[in-house]
Protein backbone atom coordinates (compact mmCIF):
# COMPACT_ATOMS: atom_id res chain seq x y z
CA UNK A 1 -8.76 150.08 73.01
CA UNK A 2 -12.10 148.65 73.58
CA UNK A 3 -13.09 145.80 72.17
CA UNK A 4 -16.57 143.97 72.12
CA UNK A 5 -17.11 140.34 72.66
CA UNK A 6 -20.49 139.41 70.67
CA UNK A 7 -23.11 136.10 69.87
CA UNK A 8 -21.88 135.12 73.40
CA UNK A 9 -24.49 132.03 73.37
CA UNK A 10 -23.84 131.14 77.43
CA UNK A 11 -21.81 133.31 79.90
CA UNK A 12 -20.65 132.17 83.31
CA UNK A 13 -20.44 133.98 86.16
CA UNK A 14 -19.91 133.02 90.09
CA UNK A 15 -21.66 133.87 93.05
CA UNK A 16 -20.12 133.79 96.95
CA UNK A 17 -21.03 130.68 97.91
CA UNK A 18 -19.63 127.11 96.41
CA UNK A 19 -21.34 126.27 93.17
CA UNK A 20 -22.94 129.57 92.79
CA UNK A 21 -22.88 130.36 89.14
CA UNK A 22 -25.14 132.66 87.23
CA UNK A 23 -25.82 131.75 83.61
CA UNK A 24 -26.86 133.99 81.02
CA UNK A 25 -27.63 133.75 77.83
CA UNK A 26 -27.20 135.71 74.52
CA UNK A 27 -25.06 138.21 75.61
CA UNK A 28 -21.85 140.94 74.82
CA UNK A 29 -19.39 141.94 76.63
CA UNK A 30 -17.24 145.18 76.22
CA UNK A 31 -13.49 145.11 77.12
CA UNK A 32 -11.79 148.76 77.95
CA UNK A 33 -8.65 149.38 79.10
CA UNK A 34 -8.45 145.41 80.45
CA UNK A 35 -11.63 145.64 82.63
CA UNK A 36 -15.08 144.38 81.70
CA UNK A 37 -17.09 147.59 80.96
CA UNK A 38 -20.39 146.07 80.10
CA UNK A 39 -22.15 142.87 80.05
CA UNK A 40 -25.77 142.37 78.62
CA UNK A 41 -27.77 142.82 75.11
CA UNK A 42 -25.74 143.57 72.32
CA UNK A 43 -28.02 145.67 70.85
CA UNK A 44 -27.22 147.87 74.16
CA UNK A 45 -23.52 147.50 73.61
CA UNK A 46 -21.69 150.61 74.00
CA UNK A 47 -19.43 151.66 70.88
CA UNK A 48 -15.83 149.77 70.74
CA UNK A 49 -12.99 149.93 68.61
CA UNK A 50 -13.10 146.19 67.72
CA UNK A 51 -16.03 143.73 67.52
CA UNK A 52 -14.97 139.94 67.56
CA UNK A 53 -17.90 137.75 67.12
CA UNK A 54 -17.35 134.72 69.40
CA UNK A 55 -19.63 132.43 67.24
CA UNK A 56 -22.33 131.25 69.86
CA UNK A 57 -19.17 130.34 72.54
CA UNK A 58 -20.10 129.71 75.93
CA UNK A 59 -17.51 132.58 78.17
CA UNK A 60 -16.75 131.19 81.22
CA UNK A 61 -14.39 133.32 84.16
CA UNK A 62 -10.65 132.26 83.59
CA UNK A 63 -9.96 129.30 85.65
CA UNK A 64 -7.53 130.63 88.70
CA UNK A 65 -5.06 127.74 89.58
CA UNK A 66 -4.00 128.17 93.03
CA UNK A 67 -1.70 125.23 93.11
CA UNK A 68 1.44 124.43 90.61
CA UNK A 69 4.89 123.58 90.93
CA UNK A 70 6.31 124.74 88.05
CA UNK A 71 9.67 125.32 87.87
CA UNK A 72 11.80 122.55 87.27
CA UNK A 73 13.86 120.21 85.59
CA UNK A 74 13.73 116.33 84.63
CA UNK A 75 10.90 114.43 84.20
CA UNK A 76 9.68 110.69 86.50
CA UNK A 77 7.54 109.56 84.05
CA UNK A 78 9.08 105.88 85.40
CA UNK A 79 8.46 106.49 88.53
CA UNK A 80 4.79 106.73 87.61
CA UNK A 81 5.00 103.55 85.21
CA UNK A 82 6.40 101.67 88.29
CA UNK A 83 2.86 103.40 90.55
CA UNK A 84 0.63 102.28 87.75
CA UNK A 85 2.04 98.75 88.50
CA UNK A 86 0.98 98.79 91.91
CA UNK A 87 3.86 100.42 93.87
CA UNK A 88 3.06 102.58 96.15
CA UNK A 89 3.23 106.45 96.54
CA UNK A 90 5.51 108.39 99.02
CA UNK A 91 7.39 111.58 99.05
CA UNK A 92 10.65 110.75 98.54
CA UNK A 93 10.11 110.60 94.68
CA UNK A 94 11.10 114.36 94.97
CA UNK A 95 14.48 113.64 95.40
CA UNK A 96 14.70 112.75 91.53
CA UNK A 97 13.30 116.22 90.49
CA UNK A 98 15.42 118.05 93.09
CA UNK A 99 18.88 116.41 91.54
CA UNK A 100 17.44 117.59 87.46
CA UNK A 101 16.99 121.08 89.02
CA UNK A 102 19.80 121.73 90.31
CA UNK A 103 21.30 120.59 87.44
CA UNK A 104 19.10 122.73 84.85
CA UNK A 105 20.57 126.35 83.84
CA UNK A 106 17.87 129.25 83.93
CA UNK A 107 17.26 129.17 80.58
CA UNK A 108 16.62 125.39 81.15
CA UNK A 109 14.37 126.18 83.99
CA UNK A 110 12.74 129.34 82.28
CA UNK A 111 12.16 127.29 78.42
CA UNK A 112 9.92 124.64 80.30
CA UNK A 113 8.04 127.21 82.18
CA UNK A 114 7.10 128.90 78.84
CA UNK A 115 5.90 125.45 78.04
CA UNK A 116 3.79 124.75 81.00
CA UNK A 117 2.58 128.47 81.03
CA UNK A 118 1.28 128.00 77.41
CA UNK A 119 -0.32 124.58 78.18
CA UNK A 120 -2.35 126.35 81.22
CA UNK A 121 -3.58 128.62 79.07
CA UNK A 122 -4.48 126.48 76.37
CA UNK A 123 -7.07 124.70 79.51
CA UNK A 124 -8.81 127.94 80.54
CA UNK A 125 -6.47 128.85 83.23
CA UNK A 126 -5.65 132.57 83.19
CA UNK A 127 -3.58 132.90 86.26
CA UNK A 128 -1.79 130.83 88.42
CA UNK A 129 0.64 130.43 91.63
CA UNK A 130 3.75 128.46 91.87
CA UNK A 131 6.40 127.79 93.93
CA UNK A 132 9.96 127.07 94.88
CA UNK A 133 10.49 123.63 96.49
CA UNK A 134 12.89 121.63 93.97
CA UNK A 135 16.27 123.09 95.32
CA UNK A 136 16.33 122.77 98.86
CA UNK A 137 19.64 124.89 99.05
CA UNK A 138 19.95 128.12 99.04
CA UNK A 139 20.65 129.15 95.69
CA UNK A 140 18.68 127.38 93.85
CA UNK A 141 15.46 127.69 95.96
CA UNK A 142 16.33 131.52 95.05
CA UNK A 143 17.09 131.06 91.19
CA UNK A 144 13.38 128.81 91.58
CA UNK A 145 11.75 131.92 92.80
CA UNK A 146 13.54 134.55 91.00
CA UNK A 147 12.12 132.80 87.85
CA UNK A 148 8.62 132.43 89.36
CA UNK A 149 8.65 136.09 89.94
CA UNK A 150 8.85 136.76 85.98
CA UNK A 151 5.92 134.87 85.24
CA UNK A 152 3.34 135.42 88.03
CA UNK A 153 2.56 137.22 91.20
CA UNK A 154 1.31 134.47 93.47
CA UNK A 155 5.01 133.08 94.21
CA UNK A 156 5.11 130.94 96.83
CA UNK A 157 8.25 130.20 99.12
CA UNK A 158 8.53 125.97 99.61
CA UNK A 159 11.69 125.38 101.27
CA UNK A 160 10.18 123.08 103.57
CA UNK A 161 9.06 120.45 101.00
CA UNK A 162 10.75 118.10 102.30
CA UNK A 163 14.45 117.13 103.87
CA UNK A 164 16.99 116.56 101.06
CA UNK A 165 18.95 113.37 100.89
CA UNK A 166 21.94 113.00 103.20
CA UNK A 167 21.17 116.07 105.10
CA UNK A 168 20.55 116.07 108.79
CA UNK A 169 16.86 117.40 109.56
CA UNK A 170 17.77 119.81 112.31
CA UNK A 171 20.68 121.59 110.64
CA UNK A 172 18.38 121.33 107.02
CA UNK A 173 15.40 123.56 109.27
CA UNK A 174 18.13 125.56 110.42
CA UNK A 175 18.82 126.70 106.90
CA UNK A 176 15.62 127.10 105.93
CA UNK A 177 14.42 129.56 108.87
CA UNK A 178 17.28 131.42 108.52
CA UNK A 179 19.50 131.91 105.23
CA UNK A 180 16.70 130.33 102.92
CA UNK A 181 14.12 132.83 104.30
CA UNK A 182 16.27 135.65 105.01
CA UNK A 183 16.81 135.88 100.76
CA UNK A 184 13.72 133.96 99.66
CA UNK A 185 11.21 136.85 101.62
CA UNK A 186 12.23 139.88 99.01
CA UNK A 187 10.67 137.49 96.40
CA UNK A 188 7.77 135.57 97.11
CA UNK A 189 4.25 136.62 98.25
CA UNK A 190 3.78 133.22 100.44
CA UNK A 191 5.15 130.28 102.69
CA UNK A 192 4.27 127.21 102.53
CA UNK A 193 5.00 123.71 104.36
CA UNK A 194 4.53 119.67 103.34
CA UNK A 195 3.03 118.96 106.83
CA UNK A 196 2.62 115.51 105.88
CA UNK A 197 3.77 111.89 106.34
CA UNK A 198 7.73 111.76 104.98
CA UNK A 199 8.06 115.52 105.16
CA UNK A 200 7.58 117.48 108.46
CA UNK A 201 5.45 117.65 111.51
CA UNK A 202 2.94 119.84 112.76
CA UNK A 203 5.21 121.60 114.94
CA UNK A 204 8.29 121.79 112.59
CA UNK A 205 5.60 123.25 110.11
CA UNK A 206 4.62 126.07 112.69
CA UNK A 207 8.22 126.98 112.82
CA UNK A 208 8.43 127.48 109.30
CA UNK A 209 5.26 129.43 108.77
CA UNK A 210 5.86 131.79 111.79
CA UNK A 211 9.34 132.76 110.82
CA UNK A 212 7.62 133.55 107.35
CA UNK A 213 4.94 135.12 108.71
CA UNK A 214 7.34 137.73 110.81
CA UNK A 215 9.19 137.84 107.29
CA UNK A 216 6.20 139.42 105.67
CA UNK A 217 4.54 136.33 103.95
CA UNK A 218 1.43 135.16 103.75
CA UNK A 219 0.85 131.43 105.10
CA UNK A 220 -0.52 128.68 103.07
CA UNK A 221 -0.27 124.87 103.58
CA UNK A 222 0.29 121.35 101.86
CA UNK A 223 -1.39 118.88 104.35
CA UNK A 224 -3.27 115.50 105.03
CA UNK A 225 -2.29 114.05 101.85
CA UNK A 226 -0.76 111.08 103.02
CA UNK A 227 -1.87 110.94 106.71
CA UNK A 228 -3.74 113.20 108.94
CA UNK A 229 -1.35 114.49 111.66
CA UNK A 230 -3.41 117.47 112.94
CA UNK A 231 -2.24 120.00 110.04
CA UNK A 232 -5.61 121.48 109.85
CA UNK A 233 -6.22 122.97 112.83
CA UNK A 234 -2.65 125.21 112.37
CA UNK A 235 -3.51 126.34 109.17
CA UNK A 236 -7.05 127.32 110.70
CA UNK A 237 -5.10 128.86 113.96
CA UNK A 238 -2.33 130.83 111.43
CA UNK A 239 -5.55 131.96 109.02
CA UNK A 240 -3.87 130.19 106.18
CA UNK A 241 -5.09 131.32 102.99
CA UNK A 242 -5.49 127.56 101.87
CA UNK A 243 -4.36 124.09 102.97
CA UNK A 244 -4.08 122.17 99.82
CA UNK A 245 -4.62 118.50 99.77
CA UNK A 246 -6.90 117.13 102.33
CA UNK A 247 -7.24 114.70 101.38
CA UNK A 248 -7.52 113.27 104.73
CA UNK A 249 -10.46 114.72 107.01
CA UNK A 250 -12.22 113.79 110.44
CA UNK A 251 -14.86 115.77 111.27
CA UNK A 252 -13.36 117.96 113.78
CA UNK A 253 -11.18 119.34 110.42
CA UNK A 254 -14.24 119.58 108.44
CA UNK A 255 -15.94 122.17 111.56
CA UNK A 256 -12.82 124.08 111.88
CA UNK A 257 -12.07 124.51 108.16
CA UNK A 258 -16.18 125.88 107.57
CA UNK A 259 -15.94 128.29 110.52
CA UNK A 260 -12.51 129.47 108.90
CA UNK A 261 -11.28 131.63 105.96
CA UNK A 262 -9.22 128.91 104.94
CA UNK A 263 -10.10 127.39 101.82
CA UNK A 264 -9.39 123.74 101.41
CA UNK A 265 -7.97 123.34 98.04
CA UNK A 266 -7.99 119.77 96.61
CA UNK A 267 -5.73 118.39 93.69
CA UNK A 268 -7.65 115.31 91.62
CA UNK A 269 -5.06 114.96 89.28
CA UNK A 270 -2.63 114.08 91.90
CA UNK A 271 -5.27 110.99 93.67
CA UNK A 272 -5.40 110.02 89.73
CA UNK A 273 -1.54 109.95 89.48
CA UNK A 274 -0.71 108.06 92.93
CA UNK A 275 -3.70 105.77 92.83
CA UNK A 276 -4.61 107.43 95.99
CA UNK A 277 -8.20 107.07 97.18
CA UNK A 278 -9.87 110.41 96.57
CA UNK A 279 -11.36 112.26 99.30
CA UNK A 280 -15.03 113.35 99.08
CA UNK A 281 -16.14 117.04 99.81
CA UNK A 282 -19.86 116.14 100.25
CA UNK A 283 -19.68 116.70 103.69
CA UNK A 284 -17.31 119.65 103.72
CA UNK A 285 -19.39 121.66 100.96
CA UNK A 286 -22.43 120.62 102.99
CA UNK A 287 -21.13 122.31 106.03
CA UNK A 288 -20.01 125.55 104.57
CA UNK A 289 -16.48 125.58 103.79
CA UNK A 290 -14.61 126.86 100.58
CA UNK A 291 -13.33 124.79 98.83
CA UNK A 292 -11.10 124.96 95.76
CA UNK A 293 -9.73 122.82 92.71
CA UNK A 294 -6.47 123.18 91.78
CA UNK A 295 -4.24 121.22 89.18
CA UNK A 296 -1.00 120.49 91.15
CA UNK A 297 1.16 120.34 88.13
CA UNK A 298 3.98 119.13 89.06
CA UNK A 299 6.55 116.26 87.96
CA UNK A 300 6.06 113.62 90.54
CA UNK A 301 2.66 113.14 91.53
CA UNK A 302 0.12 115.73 89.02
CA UNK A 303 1.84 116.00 85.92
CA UNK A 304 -1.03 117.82 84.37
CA UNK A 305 -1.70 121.27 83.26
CA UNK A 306 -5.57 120.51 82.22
CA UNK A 307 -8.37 121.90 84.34
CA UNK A 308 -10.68 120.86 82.26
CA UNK A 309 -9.25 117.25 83.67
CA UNK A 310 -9.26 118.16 87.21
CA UNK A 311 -13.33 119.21 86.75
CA UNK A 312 -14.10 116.32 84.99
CA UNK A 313 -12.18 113.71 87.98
CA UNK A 314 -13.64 115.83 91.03
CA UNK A 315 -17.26 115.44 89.92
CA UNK A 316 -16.53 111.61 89.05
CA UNK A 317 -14.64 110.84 91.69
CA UNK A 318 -14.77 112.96 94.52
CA UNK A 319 -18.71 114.16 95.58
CA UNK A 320 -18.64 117.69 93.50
CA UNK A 321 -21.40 118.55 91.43
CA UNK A 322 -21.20 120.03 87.85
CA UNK A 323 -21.87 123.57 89.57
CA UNK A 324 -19.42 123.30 92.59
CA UNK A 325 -16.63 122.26 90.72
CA UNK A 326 -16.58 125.31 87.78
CA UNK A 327 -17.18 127.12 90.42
CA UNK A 328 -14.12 125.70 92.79
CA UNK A 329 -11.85 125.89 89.82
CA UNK A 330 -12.80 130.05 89.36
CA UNK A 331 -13.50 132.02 92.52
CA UNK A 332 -12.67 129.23 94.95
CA UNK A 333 -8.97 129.30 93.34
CA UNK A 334 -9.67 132.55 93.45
CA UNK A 335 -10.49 133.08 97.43
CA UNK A 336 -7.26 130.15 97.69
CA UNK A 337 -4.86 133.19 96.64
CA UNK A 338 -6.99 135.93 98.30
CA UNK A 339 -7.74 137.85 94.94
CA UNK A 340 -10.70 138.95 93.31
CA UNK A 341 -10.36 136.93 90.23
CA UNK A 342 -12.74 134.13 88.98
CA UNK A 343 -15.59 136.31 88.33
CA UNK A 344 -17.12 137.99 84.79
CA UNK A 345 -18.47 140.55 86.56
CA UNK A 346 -18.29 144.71 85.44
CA UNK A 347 -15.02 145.96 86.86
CA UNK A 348 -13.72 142.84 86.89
CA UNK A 349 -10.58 142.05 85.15
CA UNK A 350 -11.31 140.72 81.87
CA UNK A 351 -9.86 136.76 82.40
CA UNK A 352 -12.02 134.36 80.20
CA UNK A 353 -12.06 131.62 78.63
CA UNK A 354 -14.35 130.73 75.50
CA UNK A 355 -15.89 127.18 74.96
CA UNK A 356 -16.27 125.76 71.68
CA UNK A 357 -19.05 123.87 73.54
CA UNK A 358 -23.07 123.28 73.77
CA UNK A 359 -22.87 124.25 77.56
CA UNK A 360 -20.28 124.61 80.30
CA UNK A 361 -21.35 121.04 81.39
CA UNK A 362 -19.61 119.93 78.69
CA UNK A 363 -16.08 120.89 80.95
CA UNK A 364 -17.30 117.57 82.78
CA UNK A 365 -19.61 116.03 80.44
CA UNK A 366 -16.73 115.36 77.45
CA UNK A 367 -13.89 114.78 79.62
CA UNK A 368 -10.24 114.61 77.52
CA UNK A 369 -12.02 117.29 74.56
CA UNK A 370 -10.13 119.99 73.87
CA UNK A 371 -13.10 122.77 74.52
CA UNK A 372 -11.35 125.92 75.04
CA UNK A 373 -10.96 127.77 72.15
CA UNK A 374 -9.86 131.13 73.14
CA UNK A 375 -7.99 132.14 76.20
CA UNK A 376 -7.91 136.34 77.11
CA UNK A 377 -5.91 137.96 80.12
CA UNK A 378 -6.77 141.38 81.00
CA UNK A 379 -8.75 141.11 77.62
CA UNK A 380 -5.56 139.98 75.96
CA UNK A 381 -5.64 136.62 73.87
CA UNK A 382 -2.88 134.44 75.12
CA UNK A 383 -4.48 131.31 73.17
CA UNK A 384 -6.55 130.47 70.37
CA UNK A 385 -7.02 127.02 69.07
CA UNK A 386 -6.41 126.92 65.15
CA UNK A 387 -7.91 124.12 63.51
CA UNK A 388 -5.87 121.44 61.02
């Protein structure tokens, strides 16, 4: 089947460096076989089985979100009435979610990732990681992933989130190098580690990654959210695909991350949720690192699914221009989970998103709109917006 996207008013595309996006104007697209074929006049179109006229949308690449927790149960939406009264974030909030999940059946677990999977599609997002990390025991960190592994490929192992209630720390490692692993490795693509303040240190977090790493998985980090105890430099040393957070820099972390492959993924929504102070990229854009914007969702501290949001907070808040941030949110999530997604390019898998919109400005410019109006995978609508 090819089909043929026309009265494309804008079109998006991204370049290799941060806030490198080519617009265009006035143009078609050709889907076959869920590749882009062509991209240019209509008038030069090649033939197609289908024509949909997208009514003078702007096309922008399908947002990649490199960061979610998405499967579990419960909800602290107290928790973050309590925050927005001035108490204070830590990690042990994740204790709450942990008991709900263990809790939840399957089809519990697997009805609210339907949910959340329809939500980030309604925002532009066309694929997505998540991870394990609301067990922390065996069999439900596997159940976590097993379900993961239905929905996406990017499944990422997160035993080490943090150390569950009333368990001692050395014996809770133990189980996480060894059992954990040993059964979570046939399912997930990636390990991860909280290498933060309230969950574990820099070395106990080069323990974990290691023994994943000999397992077969790729490395990625959560770090410097809370404090900065040295996290970058190991994911730079273990060529982690991302350390997400960072919200926390000196300037030795900003040198090492721009002279690395790892691409520092930050989460607005979850500074906006915890009251945090946001971190600025100015400087790390300025010296040459990747960076990336992901959404976070999760129950605790990002319960969001918009990326539309998360654009619209990181050039308000956080030192990202228009440009950077559509671009951080596409190929940097991209280049976060090592794929070559985020692009509108021919030969490209066909992952867009259409904007009911004047320009793709608008993503930041009318923060809170509901913009997207069409959302294709591998040239496959997953959502369209139906009007009242």
């Amino acid at each position: 089947m090819k089909t043929l996207f026309t009265n494309i008013k804008e079109l998006v595309d991204t370049g290799p460096t941060v806030g490198d996006l080519h617009i265009s104007n006035n143009q078609a697209v050709l889907v076959d076989d869920g590749l882009i074929a062509f991209i240019g006049d209509e008038e030069s179109a090649p033939d197609a089985d289908v024509t949909i006229d997208t009514e003078g949308a702007v096309m922008i690449p399908g947002f990649v979100d490199s960061h979610a927790h998405l499967v579990f149960a419960g909800s602290r939406h107290e928790e973050f009435s309590h925050r927005m009264a001035g108490h204070s974030y830590s990690a042990g909030g994740i204790k709450t979610t942990v008991a709900a999940t263990r809790g939840a059946t399957d089809q519990d677990l697997r009805e609210n990732l339907k949910k959340l999977i329809a939500e980030l599609h309604a925002s532009g997002i066309t694929h997505f990681e998540t991870k394990s990390g609301y067990g922390l025991e065996v069999e439900t960190e596997i159940r976590s992933l097993m379900l993961a592994s239905e929905v996406t490929e990017d499944v990422t192992f997160l035993g080490a989130h943090v150390v569950p209630q009333g368990v001692n720390r050395e014996e809770y490692l133990e189980l996480v190098l060894g059992e954990m692993l040993e059964k979570a490795a046939p399912l997930a693509k990636w390990i991860d580690v909280f290498c933060d303040a309230g969950a574990f240190s820099v070395e106990e977090s080069r323990m974990v990654l290691e023994a994943g790493i000999k397992k077969g998985l790729l490395p990625r980090m959560h770090s410097n959210q809370l404090e900065n105890l040295g996290g970058i430099a190991l994911a730079v040393e273990l060529d982690c695909a991302s350390v997400d957070h960072c919200t926390h820099l000196n300037p030795e972390d900003i040198e090492l991350l721009a002279k690395s492959n790892t691409v520092a993924t930050f989460v607005p929504g979850a500074e906006f949720s915890t009251r945090s102070k946001y971190p600025n990229v100015r400087s790390l854009i300025d010296a040459g690192a990747k960076v990336a914007i992901a959404t976070d969702c999760n129950p605790g501290s990002s319960y969001t699914t918009s990326m539309p949001f998360c654009i619209a907070v990181a050039v308000r808040e956080m030192g990202f221009s228009v440009d950077e941030a559509i671009w951080a949110a596409t190929k940097g999530g991209a280049l976060a989970l090592r794929n070559d997604l985020g692009t509108l390019k021919v030969g490209a898998r066909a992952d867009f998103a259409l904007l009911d919109a004047k320009s793709y400005i608008d993503l930041a410019y009318r923060p809170g709109v509901a913009l997207v109006s069409a959302t294709y995978v591998a040239g496959k609508k997953v959502f369209e917006r139906t009007s009242n």
